[in-house]
C-alpha atoms as a PDB file:
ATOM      1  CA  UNK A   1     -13.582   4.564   8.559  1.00  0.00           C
ATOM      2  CA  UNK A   2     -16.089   2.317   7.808  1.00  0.00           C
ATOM      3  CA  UNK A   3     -19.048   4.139   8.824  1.00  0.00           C
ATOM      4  CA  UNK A   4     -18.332   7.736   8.061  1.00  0.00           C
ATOM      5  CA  UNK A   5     -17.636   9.404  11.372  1.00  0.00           C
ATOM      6  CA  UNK A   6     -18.518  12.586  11.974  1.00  0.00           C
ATOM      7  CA  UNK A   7     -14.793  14.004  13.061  1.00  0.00           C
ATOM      8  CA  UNK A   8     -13.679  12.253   9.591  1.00  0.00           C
ATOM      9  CA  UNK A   9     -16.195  14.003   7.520  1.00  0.00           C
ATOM     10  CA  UNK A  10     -14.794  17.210   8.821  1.00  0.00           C
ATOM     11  CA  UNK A  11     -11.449  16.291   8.420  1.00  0.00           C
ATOM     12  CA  UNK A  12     -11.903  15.064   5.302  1.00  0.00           C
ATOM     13  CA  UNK A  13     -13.944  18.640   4.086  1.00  0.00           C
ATOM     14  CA  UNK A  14     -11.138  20.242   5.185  1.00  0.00           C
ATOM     15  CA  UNK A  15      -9.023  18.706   3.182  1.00  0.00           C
ATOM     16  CA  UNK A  16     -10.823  19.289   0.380  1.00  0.00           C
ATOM     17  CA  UNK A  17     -11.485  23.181   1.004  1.00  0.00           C
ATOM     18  CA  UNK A  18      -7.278  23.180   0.880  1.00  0.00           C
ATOM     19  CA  UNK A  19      -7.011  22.273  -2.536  1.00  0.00           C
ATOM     20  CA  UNK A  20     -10.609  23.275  -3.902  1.00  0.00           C
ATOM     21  CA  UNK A  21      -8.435  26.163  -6.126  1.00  0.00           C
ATOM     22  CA  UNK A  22      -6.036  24.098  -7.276  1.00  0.00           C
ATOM     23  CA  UNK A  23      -6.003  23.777 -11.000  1.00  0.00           C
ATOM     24  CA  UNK A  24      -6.225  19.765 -10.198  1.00  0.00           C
ATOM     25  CA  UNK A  25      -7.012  18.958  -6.965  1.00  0.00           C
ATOM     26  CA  UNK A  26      -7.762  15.515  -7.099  1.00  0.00           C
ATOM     27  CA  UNK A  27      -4.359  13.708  -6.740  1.00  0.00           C
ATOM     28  CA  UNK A  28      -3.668  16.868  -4.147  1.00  0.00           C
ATOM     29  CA  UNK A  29      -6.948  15.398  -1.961  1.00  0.00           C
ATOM     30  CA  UNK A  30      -6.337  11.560  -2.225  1.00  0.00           C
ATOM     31  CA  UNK A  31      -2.662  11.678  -0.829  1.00  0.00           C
ATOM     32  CA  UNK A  32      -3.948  13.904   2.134  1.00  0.00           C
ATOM     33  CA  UNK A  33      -6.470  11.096   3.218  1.00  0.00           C
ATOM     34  CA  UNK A  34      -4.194   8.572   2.118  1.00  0.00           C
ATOM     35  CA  UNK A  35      -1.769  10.342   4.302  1.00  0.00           C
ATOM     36  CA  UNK A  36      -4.373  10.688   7.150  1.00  0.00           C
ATOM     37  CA  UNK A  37      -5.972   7.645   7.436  1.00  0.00           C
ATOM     38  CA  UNK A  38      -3.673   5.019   5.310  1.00  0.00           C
ATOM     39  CA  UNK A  39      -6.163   4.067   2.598  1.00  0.00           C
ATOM     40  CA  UNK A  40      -9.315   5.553   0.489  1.00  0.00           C
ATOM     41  CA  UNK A  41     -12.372   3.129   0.846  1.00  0.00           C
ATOM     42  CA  UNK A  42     -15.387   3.523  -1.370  1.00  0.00           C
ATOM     43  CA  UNK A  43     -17.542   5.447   0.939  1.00  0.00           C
ATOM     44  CA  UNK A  44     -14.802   8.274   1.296  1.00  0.00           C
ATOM     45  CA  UNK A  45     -14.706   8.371  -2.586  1.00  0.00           C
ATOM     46  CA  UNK A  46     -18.150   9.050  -2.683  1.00  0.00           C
ATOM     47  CA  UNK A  47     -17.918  11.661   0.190  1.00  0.00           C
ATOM     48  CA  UNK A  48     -15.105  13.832  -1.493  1.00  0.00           C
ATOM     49  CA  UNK A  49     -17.130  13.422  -5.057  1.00  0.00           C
ATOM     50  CA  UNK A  50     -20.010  14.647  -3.143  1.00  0.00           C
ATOM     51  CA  UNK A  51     -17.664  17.538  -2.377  1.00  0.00           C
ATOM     52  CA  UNK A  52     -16.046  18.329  -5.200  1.00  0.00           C
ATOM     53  CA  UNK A  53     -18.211  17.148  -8.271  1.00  0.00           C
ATOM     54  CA  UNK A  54     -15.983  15.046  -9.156  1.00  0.00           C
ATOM     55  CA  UNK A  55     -17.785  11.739 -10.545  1.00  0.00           C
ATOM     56  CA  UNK A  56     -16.952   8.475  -8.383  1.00  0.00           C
ATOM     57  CA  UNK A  57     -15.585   7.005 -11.453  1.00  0.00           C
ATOM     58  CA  UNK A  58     -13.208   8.701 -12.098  1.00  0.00           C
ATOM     59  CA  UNK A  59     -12.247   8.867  -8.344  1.00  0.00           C
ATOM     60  CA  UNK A  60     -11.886   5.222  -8.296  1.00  0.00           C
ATOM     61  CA  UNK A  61     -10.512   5.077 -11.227  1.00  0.00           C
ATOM     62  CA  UNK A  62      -7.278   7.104  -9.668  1.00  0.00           C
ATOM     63  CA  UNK A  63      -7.062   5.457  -6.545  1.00  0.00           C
ATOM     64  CA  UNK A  64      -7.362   2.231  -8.612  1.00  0.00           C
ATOM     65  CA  UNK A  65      -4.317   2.907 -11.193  1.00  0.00           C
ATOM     66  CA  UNK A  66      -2.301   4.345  -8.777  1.00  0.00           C
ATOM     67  CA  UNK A  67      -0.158   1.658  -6.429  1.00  0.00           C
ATOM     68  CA  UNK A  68       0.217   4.163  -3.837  1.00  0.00           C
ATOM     69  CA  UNK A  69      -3.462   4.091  -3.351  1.00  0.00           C
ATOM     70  CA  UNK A  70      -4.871   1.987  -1.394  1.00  0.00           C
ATOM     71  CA  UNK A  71      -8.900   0.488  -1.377  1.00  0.00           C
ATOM     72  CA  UNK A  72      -8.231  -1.156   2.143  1.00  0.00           C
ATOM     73  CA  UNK A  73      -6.416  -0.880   5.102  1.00  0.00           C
ATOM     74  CA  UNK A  74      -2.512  -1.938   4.437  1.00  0.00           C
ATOM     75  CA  UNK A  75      -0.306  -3.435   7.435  1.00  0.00           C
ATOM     76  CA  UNK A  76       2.195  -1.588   9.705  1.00  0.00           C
ATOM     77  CA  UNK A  77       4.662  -3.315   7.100  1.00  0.00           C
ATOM     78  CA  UNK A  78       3.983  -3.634   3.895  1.00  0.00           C
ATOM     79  CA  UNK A  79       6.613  -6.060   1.568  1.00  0.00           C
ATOM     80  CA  UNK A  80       6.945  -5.359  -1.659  1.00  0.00           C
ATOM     81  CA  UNK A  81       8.382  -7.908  -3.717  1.00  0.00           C
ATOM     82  CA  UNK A  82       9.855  -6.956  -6.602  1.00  0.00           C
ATOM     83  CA  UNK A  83       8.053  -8.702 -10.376  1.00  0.00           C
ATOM     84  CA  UNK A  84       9.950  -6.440 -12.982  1.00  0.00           C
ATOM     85  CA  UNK A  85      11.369  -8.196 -15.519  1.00  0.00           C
ATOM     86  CA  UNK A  86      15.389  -8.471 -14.098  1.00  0.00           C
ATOM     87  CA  UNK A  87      13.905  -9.371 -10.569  1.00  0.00           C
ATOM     88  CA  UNK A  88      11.825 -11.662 -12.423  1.00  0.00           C
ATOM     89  CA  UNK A  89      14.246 -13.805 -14.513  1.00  0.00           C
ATOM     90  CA  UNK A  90      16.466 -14.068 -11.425  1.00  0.00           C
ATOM     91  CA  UNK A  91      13.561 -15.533  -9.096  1.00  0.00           C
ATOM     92  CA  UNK A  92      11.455 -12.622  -7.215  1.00  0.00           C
ATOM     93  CA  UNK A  93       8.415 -15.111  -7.891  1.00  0.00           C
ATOM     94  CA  UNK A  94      10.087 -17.752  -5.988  1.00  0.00           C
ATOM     95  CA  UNK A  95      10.545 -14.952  -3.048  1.00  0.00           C
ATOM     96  CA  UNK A  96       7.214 -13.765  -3.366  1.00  0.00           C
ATOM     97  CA  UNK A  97       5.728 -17.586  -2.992  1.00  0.00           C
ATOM     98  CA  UNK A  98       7.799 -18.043   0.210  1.00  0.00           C
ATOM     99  CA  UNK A  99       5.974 -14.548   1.428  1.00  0.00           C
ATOM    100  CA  UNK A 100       2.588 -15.982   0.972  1.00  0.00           C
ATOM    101  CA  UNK A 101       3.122 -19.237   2.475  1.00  0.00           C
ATOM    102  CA  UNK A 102       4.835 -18.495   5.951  1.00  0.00           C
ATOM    103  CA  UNK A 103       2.699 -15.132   6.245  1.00  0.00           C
ATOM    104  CA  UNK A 104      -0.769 -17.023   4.869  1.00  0.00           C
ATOM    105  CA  UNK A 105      -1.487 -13.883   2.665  1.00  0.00           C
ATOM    106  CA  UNK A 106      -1.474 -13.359  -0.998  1.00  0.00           C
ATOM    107  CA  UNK A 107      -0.208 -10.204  -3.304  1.00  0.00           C
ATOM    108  CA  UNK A 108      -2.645  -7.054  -2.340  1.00  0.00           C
ATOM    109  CA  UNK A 109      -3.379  -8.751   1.214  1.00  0.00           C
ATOM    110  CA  UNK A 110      -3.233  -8.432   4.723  1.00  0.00           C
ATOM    111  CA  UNK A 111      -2.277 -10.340   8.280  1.00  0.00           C
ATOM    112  CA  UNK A 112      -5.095 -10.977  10.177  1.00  0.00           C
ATOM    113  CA  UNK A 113      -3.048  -9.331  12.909  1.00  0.00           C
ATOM    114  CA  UNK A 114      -2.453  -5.916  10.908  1.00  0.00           C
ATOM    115  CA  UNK A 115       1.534  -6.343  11.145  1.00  0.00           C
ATOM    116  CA  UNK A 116       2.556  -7.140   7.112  1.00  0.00           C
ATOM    117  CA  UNK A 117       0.966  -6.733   3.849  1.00  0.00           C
ATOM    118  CA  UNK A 118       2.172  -8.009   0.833  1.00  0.00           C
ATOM    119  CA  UNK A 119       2.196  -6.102  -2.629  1.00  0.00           C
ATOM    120  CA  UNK A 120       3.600  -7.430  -6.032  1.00  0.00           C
ATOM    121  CA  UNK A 121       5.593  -4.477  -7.640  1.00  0.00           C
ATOM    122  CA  UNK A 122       6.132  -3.829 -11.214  1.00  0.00           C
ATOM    123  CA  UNK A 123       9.545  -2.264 -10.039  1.00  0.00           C
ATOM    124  CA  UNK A 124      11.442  -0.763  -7.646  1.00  0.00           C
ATOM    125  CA  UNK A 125      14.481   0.305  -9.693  1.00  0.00           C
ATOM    126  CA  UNK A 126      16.900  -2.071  -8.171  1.00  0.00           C
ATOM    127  CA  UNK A 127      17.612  -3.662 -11.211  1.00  0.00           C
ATOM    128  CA  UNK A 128      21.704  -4.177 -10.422  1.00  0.00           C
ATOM    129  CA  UNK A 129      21.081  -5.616  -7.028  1.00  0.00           C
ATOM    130  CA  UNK A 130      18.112  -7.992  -8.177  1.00  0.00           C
ATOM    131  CA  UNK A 131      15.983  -9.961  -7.278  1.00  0.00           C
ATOM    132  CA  UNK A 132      14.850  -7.077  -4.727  1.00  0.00           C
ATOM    133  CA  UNK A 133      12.176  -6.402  -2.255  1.00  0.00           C
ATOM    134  CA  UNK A 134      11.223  -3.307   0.122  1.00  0.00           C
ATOM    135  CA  UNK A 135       9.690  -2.961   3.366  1.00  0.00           C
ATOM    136  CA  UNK A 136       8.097   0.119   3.905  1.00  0.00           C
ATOM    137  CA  UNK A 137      10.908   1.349   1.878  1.00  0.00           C
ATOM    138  CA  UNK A 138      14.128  -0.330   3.041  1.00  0.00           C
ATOM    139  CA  UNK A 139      15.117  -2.369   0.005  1.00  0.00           C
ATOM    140  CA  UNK A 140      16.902  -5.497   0.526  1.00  0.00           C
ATOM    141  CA  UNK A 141      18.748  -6.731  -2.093  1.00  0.00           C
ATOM    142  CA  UNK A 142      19.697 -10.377  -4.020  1.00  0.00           C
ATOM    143  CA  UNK A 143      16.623 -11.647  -1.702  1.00  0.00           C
ATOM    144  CA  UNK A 144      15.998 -16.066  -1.879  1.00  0.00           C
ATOM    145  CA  UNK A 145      13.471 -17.603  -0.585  1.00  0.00           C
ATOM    146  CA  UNK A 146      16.009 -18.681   2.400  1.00  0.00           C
ATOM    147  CA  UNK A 147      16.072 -15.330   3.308  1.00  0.00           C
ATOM    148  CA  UNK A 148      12.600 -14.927   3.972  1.00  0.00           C
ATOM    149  CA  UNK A 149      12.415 -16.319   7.332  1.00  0.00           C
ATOM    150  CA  UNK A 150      14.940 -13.549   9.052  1.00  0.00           C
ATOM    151  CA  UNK A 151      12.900 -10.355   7.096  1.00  0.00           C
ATOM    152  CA  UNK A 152       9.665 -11.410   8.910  1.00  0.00           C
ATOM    153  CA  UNK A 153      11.670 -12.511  11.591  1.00  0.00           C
ATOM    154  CA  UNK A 154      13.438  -9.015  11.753  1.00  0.00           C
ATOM    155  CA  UNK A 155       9.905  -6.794  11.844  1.00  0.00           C
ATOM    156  CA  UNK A 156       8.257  -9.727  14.370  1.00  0.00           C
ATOM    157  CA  UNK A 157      11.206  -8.437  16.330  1.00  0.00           C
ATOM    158  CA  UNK A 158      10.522  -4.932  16.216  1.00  0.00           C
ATOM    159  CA  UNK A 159       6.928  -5.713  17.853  1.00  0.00           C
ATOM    160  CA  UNK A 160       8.264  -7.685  20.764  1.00  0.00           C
ATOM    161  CA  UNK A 161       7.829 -10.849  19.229  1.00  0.00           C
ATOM    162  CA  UNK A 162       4.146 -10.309  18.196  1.00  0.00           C
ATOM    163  CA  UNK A 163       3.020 -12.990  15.969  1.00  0.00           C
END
């Protein structure tokens, strides 16, 4: 989306025009093209305030606080590596470290390739089975940084062996 196509404005309006008499439409319209297109840059901000009348500010500022949200396109896999507090104290830092080194990528970034991005959570509510991560929603539990390896290993698998 990074020049505003034509088919994506229209998509995008139509969007809009379903939840235009909602009460609060906002969060309604930012999952839909979350949904759609996997992430809300700046320019489609701007397009739906131009819309709706909603200021950009206060656009942003949603897509910003919420995790869910995304400014920029996230991988086919995106980790999430566990930074509450119990994952914490039991070593999720150490986890996420080993992440970042073998993949090259830090929290909030992306593979060159497209395949993983990594996200530091606040929590996942896996507190018993900690120090826990999720891919795209699978949590795996009482991860080390030895285990690392086979979860990359495990989605490189599921591409053919891409690298």
């Amino acid at each position: 989306m990074a020049n505003l196509q034509s088919h994506a404005k229209e998509q995008i309006k139509e969007i809009v025009e379903r939840y235009k008499d909602e009460e609060t439409p906002l969060m309604m319209i930012l999952e839909a093209i979350q949904s759609e297109y996997g992430y809300i840059p700046l320019e489609v901000q701007e397009y739906v305030s131009s819309l709706t009348g909603i200021p950009v500010a206060e656009i942003y500022g949603v897509v910003t606080f919420y995790s869910f949200f995304s400014l920029k396109p996230k991988g086919k896999y995106v980790i999430g590596v566990c930074l509450g507090t119990a994952c914490y104290v039991k070593g999720s830092q150490t986890v996420m470290d080993k992440f970042s080194e073998i993949l090259g990528i830090g929290p909030g970034e992306t593979t060159d390739d497209g395949l993983f991005t990594l996200d530091a959570l606040r929590c996942i509510g896996a507190c018993g089975i900690a120090p826990a991560i999720s891919v795209n929603g699978k949590v795996y539990p009482k991860m080390t940084p030895n285990k690392v390896v086979s979860v990359i290993k495990e989605y490189h698998d599921l591409e053919g062996g891409a690298n």
